[in-house]
C-alpha atoms as a PDB file:
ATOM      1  CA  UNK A   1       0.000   0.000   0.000  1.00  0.00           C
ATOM      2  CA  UNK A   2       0.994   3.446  -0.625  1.00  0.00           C
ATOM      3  CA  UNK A   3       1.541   5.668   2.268  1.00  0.00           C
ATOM      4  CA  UNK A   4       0.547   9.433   2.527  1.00  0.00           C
ATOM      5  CA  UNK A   5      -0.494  11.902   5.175  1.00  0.00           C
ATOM      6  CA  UNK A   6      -3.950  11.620   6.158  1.00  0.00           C
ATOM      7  CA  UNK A   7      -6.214  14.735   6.341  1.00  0.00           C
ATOM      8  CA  UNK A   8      -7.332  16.503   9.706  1.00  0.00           C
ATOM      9  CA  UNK A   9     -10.131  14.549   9.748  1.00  0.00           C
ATOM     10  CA  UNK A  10      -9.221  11.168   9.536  1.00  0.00           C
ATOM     11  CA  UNK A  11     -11.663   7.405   9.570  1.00  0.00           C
ATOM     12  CA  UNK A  12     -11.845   6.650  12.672  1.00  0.00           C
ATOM     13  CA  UNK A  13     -11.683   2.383  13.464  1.00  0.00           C
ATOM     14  CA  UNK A  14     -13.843   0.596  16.500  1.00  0.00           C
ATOM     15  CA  UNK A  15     -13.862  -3.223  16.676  1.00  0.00           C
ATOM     16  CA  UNK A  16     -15.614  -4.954  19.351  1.00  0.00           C
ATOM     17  CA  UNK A  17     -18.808  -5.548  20.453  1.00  0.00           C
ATOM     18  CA  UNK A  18     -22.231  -3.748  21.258  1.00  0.00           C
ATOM     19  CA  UNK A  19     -20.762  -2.616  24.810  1.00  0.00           C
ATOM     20  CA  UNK A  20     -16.972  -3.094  25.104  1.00  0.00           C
ATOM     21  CA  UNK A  21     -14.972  -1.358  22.214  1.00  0.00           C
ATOM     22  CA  UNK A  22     -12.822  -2.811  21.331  1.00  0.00           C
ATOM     23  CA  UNK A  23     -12.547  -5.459  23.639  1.00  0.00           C
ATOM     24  CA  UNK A  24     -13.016  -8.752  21.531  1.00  0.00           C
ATOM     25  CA  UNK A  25     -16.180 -10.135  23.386  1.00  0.00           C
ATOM     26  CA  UNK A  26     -20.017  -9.078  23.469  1.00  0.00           C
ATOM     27  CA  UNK A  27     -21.766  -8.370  26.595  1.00  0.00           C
ATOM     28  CA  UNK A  28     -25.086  -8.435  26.226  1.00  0.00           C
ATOM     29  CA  UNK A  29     -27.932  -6.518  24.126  1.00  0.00           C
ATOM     30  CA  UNK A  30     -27.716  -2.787  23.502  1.00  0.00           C
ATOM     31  CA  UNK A  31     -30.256  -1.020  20.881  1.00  0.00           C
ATOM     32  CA  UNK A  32     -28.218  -0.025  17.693  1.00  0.00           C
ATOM     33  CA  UNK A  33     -29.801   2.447  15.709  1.00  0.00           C
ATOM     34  CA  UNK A  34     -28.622   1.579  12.448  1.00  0.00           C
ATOM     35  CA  UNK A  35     -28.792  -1.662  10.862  1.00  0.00           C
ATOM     36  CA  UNK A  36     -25.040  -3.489   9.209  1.00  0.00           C
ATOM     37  CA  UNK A  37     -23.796  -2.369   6.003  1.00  0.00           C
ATOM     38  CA  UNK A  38     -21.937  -5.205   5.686  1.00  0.00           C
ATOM     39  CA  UNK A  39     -20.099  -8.686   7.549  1.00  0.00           C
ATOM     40  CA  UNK A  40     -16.317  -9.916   8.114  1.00  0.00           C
ATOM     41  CA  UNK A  41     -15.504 -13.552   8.681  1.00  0.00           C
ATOM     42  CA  UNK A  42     -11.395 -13.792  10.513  1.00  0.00           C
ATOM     43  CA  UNK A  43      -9.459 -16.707  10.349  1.00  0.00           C
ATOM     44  CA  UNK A  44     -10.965 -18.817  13.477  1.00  0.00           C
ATOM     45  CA  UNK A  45     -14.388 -18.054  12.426  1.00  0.00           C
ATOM     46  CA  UNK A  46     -14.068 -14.520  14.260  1.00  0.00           C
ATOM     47  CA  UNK A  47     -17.604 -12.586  12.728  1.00  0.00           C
ATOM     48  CA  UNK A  48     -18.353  -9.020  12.819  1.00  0.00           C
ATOM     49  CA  UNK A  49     -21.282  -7.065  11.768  1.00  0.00           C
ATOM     50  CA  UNK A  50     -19.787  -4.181  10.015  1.00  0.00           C
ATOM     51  CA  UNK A  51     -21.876  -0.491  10.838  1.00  0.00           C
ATOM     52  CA  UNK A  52     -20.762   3.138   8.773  1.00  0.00           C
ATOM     53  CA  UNK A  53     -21.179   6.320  10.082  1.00  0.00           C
ATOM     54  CA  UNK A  54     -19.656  10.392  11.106  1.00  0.00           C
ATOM     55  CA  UNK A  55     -19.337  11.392  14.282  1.00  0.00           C
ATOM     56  CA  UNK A  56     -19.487  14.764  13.067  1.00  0.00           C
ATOM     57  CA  UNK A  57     -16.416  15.124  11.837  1.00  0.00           C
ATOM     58  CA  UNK A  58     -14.708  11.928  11.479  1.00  0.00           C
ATOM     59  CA  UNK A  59     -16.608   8.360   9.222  1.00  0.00           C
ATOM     60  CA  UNK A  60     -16.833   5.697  12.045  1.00  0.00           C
ATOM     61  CA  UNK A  61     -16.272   2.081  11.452  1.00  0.00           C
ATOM     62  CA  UNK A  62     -17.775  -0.021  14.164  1.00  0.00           C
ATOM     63  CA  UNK A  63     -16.868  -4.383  14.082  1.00  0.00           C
ATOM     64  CA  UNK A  64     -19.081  -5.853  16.349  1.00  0.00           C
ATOM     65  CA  UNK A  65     -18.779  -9.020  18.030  1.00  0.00           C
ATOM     66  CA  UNK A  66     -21.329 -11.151  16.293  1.00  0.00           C
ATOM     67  CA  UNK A  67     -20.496 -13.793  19.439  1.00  0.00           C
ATOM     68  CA  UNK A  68     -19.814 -14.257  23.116  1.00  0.00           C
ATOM     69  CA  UNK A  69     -16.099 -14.759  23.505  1.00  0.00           C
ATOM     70  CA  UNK A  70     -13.509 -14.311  27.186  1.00  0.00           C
ATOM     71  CA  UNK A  71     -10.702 -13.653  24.755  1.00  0.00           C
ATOM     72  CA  UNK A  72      -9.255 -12.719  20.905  1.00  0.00           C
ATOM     73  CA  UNK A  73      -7.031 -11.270  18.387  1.00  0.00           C
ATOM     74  CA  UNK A  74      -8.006  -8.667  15.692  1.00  0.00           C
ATOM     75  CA  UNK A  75      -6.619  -8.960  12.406  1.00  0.00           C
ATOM     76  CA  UNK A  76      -6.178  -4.792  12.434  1.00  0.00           C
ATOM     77  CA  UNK A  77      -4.634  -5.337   8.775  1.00  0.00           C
ATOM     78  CA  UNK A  78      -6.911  -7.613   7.492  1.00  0.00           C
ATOM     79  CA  UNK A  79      -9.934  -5.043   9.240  1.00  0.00           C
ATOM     80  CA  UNK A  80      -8.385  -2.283   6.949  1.00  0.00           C
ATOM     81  CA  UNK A  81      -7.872  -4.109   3.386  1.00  0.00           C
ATOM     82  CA  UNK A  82     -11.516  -5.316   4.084  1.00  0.00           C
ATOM     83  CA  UNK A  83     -12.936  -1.389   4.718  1.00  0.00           C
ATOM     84  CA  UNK A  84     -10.217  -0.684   1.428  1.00  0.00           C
ATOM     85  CA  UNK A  85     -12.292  -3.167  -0.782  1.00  0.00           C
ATOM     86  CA  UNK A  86     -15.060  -1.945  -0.319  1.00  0.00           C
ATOM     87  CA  UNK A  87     -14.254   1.430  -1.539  1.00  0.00           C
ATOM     88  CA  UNK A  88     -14.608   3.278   1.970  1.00  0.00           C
ATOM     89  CA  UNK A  89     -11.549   3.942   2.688  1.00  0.00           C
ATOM     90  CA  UNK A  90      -8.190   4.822   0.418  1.00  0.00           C
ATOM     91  CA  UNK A  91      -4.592   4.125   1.350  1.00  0.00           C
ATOM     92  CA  UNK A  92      -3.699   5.531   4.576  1.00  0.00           C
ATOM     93  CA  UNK A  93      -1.123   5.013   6.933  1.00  0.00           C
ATOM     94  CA  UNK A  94      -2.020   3.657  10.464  1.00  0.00           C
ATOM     95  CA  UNK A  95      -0.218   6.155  13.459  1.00  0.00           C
ATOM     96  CA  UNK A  96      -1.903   4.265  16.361  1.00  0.00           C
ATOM     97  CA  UNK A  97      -3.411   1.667  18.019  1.00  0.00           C
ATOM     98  CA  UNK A  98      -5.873   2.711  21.022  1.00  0.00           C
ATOM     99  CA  UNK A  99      -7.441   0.531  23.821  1.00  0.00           C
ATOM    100  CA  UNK A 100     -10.208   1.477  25.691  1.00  0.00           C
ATOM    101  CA  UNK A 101     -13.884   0.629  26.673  1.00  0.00           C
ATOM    102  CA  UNK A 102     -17.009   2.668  25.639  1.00  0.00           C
ATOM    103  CA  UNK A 103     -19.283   2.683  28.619  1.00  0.00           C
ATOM    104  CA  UNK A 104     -22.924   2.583  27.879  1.00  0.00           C
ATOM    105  CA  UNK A 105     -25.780   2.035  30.449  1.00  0.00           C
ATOM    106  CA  UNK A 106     -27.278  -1.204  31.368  1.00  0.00           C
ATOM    107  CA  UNK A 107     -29.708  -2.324  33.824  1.00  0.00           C
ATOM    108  CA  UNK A 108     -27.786  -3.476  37.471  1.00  0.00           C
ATOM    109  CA  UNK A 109     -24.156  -2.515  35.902  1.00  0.00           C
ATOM    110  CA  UNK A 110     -21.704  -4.120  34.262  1.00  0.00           C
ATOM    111  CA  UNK A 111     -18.001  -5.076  34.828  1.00  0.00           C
ATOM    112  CA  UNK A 112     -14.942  -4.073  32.878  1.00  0.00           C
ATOM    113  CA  UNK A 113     -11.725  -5.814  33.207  1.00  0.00           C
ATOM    114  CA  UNK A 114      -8.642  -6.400  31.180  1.00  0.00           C
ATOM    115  CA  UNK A 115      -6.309  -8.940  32.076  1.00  0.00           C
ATOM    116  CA  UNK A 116      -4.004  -8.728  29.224  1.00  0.00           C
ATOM    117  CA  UNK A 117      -3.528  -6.154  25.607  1.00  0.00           C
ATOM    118  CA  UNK A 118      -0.527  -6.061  23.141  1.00  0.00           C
ATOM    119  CA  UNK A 119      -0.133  -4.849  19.695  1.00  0.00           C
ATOM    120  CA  UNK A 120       2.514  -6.889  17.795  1.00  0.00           C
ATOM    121  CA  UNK A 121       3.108  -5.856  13.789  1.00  0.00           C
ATOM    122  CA  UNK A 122       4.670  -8.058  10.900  1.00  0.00           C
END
């Protein structure tokens, strides 16, 4: 792939599931507005509903879970050639790779632990 300097506003890349992004497992039910533009199948039968949006100033790409899982790995390269195919996003050069969860509400609370994270390239 070619490399270039992105624009100021930049794609923005969640995977994970409907409550923990990106934390590799699903958590339960959560309403989601808008309904998948598309699907990934990983190696190890890893499946992701795919959603498309802006938050305003960035396009969003959301991978969510499609199953319950304690633990996984994220093809991040794989991720982007997919969203590259499809014609949503052009070459671009990745600068980081963030970790985090994105608390929603749910009825009598929910844990969020993380026992382990790495990033590893090749």
């Amino acid at each position: 792939m070619r490399a270039y300097r992105a624009p100021p506003a930049r794609p923005r890349l969640r995977v994970g599931d409907r409550h923990r992004l990106p934390q590799p497992a699903r958590a339960g039910r959560r309403l989601v507005l808008h309904r998948p533009v598309g699907h990934l199948v990983q190696r190890r039968l890893q499946s992701w509903d795919v959603y498309r949006g802006s938050n305003g100033a960035n396009q969003v790409f959301s991978f969510v879970r499609t199953g319950n899982t304690n633990s996984g790995t994220v093809d991040i390269k794989a991720v982007l050639n997919w969203l590259r195919t499809n014609g949503w996003m052009g070459d671009v050069t990745l600068g980081d790779v963030q970790f985090g969860y994105e608390i929603t509400s749910s009825s009598g609370g929910m844990d969020f632990v993380t026992n382990s994270f790495s990033v590893s390239s090749s």
